[in-house]
N, C-alpha and C. Protein backbone atom coordinates (compact mmCIF):
# COMPACT_ATOMS: atom_id res chain seq x y z
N UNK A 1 98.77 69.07 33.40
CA UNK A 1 97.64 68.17 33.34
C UNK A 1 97.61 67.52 31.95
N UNK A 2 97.34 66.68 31.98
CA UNK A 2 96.79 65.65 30.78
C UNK A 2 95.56 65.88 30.03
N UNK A 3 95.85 66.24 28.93
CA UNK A 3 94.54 66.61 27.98
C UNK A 3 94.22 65.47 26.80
N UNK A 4 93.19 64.63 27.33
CA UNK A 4 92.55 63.52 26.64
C UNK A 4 90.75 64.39 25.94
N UNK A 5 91.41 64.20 24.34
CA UNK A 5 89.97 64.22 23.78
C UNK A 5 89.44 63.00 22.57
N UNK A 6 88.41 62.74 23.16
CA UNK A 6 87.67 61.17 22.49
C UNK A 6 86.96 61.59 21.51
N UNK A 7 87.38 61.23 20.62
CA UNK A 7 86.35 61.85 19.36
C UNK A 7 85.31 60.80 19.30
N UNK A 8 83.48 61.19 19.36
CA UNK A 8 83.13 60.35 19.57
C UNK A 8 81.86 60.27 21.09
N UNK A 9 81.17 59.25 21.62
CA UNK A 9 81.05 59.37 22.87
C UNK A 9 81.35 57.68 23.27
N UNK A 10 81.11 57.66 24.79
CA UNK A 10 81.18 56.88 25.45
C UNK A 10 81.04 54.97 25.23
N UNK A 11 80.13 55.11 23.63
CA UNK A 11 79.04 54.24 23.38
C UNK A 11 79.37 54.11 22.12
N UNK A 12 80.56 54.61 21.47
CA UNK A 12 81.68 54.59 20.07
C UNK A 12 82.50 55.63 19.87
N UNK A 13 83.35 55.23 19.74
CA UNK A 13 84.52 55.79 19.82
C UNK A 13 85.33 55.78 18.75
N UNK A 14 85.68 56.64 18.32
CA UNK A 14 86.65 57.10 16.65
C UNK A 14 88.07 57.47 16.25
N UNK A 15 88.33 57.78 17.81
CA UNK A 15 89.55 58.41 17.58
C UNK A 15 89.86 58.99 18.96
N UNK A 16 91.27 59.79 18.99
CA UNK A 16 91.48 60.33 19.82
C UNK A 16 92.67 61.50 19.93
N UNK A 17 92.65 62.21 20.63
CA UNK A 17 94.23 63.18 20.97
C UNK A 17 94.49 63.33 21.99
N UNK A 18 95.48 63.12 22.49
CA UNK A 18 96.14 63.11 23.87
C UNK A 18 97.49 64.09 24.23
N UNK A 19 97.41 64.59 24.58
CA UNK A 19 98.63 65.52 25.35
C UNK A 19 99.11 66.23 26.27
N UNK A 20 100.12 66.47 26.76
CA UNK A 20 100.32 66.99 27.95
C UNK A 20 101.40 66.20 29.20
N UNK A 21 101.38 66.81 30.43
CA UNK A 21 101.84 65.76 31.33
C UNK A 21 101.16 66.02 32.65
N UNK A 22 101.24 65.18 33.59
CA UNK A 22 100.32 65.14 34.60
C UNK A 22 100.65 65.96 35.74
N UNK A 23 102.14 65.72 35.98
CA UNK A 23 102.35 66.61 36.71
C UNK A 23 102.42 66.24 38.69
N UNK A 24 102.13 64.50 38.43
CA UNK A 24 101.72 63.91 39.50
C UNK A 24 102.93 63.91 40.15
N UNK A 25 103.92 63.60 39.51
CA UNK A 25 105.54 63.44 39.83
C UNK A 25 106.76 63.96 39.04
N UNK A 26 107.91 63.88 39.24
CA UNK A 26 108.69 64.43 38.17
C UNK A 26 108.15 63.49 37.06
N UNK A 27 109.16 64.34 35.66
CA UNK A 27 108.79 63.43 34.22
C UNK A 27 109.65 62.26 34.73
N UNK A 28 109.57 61.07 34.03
CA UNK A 28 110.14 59.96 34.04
C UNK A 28 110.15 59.11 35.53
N UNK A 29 109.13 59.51 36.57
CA UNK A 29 108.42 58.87 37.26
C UNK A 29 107.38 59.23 37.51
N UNK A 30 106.25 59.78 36.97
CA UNK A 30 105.17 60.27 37.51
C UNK A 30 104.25 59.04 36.56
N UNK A 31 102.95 58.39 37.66
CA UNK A 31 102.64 57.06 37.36
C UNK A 31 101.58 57.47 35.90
N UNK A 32 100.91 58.58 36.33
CA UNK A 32 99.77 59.10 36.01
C UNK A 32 100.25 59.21 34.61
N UNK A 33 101.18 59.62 34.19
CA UNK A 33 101.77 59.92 32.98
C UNK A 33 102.22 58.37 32.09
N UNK A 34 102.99 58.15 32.88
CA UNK A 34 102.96 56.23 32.61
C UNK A 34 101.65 55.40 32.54
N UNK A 35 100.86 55.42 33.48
CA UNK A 35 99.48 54.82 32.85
C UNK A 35 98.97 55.22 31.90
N UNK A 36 98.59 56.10 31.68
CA UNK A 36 97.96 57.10 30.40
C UNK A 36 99.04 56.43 28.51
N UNK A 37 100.28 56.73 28.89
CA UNK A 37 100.92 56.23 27.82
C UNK A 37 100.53 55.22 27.46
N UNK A 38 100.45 53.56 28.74
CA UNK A 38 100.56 52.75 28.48
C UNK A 38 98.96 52.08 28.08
N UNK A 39 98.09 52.79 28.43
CA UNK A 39 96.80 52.64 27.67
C UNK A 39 96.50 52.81 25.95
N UNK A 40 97.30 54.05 26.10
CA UNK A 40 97.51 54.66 24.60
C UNK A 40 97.97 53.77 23.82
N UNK A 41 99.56 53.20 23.85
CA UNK A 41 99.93 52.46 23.16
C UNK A 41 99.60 51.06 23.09
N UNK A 42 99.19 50.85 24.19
CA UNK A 42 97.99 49.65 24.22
C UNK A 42 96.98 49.09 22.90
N UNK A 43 96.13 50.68 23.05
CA UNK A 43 95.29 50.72 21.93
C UNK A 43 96.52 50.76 20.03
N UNK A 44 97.17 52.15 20.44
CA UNK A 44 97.72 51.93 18.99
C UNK A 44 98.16 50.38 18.41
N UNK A 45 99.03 49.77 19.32
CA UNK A 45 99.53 48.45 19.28
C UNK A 45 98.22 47.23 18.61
N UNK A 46 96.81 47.45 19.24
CA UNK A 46 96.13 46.63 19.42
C UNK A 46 95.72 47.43 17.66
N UNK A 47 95.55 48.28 17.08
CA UNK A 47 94.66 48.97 16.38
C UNK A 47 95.95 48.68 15.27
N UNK A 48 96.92 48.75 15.15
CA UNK A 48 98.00 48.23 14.37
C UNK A 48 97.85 46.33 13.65
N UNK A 49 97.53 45.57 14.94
CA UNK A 49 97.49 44.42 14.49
C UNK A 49 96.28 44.02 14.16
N UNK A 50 94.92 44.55 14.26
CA UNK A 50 93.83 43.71 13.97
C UNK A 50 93.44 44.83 12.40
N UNK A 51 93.41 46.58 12.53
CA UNK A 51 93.27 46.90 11.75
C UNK A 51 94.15 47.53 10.94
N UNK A 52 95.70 46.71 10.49
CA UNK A 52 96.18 47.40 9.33
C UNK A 52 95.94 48.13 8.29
N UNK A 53 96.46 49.86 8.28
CA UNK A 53 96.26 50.52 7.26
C UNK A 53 94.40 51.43 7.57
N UNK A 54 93.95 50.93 8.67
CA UNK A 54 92.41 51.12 8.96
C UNK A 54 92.69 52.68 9.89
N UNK A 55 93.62 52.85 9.91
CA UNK A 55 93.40 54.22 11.02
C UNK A 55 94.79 55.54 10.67
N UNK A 56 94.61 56.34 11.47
CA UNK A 56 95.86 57.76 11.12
C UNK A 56 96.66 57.59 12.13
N UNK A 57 97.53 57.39 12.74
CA UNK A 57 98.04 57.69 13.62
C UNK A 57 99.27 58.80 13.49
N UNK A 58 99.18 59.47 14.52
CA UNK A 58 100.23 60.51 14.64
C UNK A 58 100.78 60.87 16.17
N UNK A 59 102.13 61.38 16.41
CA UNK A 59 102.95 61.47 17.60
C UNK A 59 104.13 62.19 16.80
N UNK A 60 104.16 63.16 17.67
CA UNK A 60 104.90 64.47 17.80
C UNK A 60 105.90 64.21 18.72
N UNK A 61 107.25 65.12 18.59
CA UNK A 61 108.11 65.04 19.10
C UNK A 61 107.84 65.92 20.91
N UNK A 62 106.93 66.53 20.49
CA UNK A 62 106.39 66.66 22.21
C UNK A 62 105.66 66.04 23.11
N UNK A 63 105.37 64.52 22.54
CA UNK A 63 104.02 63.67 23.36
C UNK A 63 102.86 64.07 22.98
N UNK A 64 102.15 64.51 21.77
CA UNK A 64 100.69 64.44 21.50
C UNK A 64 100.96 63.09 20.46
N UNK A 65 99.97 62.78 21.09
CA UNK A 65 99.48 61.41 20.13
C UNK A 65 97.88 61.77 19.59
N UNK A 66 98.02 61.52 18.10
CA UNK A 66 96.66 61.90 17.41
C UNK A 66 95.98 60.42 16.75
N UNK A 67 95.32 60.24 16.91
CA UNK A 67 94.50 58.47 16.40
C UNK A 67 93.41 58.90 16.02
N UNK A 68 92.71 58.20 14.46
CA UNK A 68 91.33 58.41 13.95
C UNK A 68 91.20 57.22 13.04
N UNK A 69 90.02 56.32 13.54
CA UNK A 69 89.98 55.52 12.49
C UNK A 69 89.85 56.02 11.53
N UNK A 70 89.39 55.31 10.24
CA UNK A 70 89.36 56.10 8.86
C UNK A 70 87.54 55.94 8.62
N UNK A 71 87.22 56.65 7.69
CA UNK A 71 85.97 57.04 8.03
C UNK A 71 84.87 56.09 6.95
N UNK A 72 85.99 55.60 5.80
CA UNK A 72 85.70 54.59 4.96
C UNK A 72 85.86 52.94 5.22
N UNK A 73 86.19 52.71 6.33
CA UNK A 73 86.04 51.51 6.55
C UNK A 73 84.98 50.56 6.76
N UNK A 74 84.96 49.60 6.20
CA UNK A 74 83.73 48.75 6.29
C UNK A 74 83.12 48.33 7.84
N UNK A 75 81.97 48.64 8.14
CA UNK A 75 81.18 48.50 9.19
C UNK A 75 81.73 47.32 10.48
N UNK A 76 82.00 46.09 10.08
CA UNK A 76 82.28 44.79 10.60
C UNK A 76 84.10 45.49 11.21
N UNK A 77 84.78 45.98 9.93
CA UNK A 77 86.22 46.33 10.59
C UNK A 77 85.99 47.74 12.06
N UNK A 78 85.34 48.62 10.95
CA UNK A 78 84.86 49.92 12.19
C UNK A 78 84.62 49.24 13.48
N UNK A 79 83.86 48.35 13.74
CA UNK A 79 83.38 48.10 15.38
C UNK A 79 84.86 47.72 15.89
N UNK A 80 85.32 46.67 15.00
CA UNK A 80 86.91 46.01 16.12
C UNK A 80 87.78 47.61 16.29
N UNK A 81 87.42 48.55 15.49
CA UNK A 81 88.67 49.54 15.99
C UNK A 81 87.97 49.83 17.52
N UNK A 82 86.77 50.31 17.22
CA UNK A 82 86.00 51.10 18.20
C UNK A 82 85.94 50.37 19.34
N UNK A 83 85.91 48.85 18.90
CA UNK A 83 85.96 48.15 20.49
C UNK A 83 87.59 48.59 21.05
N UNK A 84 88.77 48.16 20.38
CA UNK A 84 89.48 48.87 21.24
C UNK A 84 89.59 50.16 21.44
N UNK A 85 89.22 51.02 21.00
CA UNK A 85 89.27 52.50 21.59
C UNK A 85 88.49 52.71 22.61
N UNK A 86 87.29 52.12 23.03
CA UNK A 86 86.37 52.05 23.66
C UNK A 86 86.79 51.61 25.45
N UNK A 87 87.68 50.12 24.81
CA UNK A 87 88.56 49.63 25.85
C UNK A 87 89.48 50.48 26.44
N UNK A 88 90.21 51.61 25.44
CA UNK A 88 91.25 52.49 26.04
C UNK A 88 90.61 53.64 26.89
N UNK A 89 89.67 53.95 26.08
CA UNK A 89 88.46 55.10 26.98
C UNK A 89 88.28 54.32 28.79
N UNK A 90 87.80 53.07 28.70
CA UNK A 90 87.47 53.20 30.20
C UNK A 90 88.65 53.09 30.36
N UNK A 91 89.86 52.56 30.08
CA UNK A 91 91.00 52.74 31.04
C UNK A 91 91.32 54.29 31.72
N UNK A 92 91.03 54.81 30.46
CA UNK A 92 91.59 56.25 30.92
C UNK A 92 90.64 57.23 31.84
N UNK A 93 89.22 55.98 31.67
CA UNK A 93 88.39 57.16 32.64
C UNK A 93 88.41 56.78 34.04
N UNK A 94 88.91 55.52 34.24
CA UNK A 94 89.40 55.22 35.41
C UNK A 94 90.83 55.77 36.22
N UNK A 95 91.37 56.26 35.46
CA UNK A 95 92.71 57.18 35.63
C UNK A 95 92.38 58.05 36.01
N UNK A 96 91.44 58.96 35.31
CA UNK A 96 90.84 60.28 35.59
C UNK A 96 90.07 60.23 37.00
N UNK A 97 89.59 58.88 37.34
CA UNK A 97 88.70 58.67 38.43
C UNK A 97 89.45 58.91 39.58
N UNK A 98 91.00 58.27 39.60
CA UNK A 98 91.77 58.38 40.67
C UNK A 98 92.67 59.15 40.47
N UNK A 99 92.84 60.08 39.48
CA UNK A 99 93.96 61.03 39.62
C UNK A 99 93.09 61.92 39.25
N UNK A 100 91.75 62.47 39.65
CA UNK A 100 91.62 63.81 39.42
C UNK A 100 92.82 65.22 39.64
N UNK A 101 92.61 66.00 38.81
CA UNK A 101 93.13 67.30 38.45
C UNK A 101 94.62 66.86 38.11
N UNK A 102 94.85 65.81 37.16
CA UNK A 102 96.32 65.16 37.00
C UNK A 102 95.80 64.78 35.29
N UNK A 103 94.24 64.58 35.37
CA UNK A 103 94.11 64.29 33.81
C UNK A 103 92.69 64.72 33.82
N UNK A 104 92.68 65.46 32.23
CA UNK A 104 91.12 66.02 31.96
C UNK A 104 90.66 65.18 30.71
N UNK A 105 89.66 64.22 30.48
CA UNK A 105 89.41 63.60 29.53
C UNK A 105 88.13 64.44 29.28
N UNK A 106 87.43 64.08 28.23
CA UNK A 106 86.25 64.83 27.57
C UNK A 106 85.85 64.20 26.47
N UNK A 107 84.72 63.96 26.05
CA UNK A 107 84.30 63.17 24.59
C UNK A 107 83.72 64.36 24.07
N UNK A 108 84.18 64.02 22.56
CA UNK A 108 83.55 65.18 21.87
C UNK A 108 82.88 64.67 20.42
N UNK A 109 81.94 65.10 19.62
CA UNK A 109 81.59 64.55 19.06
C UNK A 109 82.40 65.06 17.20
């Protein structure tokens, strides 16, 4: 299963850690596992070009991906991260919607 935690809630969003696999299909076709990535890097990609140098990112040679904006950033930059993390959150809670017991998301504060 897929272990998504949102640092944060629903209504701002800060960060995130992701890991695991879904388990929907083998590795290297299972969709559930492919959507989930492609949300992820979605956001990193998107959080790379608007906020350079504004966040942590980390990825392990086993598939955890770790993301946190930074906690000193000016208010006006903070929202554009949070809007895309926010954006990656419903993707992924819509994943969770149709692949129950394939991915466990959770916001935590």
């Amino acid at each position: 299963m897929i272990q998504v935690r949102i640092k944060g809630s629903p209504r701002r969003v800060e960060g995130f850690l992701v890991w695991g696999h879904a388990g929907w299909a083998a590795s290297g076709q299972d969709i559930v596992c492919a959507g989930v990535s492609a949300v992820v890097t979605a956001a990193a990609l998107g959080l790379e070009r608007r906020l350079p140098g504004g966040f942590r990112l980390a990825m392990s040679q086993e598939g955890v991906i770790f993301c946190q904006l930074r906690r000193d950033l000016p208010r006006r930059r903070a929202r554009d991260g949070e809007a895309i993390l926010m954006a990656m959150a419903r993707g992924l809670e819509e994943i969770n919607r149709d692949y129950k017991g394939h991915i466990h998301l959770a916001y935590r504060r």
